[in-house]
Protein backbone atom coordinates (compact mmCIF):
# COMPACT_ATOMS: atom_id res chain seq x y z
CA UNK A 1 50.10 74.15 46.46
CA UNK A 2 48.12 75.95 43.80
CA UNK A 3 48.31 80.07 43.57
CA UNK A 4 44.80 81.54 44.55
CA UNK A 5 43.96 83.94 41.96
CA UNK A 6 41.00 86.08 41.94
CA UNK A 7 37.52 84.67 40.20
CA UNK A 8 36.59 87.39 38.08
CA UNK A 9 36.56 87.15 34.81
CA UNK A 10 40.50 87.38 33.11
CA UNK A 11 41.86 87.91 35.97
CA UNK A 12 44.96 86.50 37.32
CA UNK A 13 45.46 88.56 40.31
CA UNK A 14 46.86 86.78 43.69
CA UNK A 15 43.80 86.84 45.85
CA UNK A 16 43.56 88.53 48.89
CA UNK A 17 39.78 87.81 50.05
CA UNK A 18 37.00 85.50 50.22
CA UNK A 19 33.82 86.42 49.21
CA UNK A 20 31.89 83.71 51.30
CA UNK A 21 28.08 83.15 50.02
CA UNK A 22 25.08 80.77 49.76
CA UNK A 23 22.17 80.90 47.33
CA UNK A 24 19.47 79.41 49.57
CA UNK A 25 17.59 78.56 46.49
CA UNK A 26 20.09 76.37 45.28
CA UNK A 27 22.36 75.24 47.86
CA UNK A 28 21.47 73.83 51.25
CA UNK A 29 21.93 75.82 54.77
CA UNK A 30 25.21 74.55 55.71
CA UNK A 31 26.64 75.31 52.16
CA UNK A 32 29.41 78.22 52.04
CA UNK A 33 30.02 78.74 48.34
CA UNK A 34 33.90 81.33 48.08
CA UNK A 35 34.66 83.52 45.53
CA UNK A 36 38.30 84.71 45.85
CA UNK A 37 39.09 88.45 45.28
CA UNK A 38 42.20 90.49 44.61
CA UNK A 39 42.02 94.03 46.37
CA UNK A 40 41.02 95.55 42.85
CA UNK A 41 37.67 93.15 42.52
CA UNK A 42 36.78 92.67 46.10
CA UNK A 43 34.08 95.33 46.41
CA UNK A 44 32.71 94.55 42.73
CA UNK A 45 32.28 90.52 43.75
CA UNK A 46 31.28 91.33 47.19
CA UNK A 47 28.12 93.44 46.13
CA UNK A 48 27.31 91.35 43.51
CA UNK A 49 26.48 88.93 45.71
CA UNK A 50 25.45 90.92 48.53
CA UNK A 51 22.37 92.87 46.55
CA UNK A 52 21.34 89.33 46.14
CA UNK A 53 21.04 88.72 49.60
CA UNK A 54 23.57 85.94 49.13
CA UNK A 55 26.59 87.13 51.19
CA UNK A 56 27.71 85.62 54.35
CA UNK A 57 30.71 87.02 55.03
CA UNK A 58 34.15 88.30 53.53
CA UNK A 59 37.46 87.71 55.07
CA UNK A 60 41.32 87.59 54.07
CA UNK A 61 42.12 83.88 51.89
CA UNK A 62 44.50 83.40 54.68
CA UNK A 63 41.56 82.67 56.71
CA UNK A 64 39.99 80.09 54.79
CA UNK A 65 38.93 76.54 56.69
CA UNK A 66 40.40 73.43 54.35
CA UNK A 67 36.66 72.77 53.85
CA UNK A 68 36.17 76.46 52.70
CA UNK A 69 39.31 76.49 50.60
């Protein structure tokens, strides 16, 4: 199995959270888009997200659904 790292940019931190989001402009209802976050970037990816309105929840990687991760 592949390492999770973190999704923001140049980093190759381990992740340690899901950022778990939807753009309901974009995506449909049932869409749950993840951004995964090492401890350093979680609150930065979180809010960006979140002052969009676009957060649904954030929880540790380890649970992740297979359809999530």
């Amino acid at each position: 199995m592949t390492p999770l790292v973190c999704s923001a940019r140049a980093c190759r931190a381990p992740a340690e959270w899901a950022v778990v989001w939807n753009n309901p402009k974009v995506h449909h209802a049932g869409r749950r888009k993840v951004w995964l976050a090492c401890a350093e970037h979680q609150e930065q990816l979180t809010t960006f997200v979140q002052v969009r309105g676009f957060l649904l929840e954030v929880k540790p990687v380890s649970a992740l659904t297979p359809e999530e991760g």
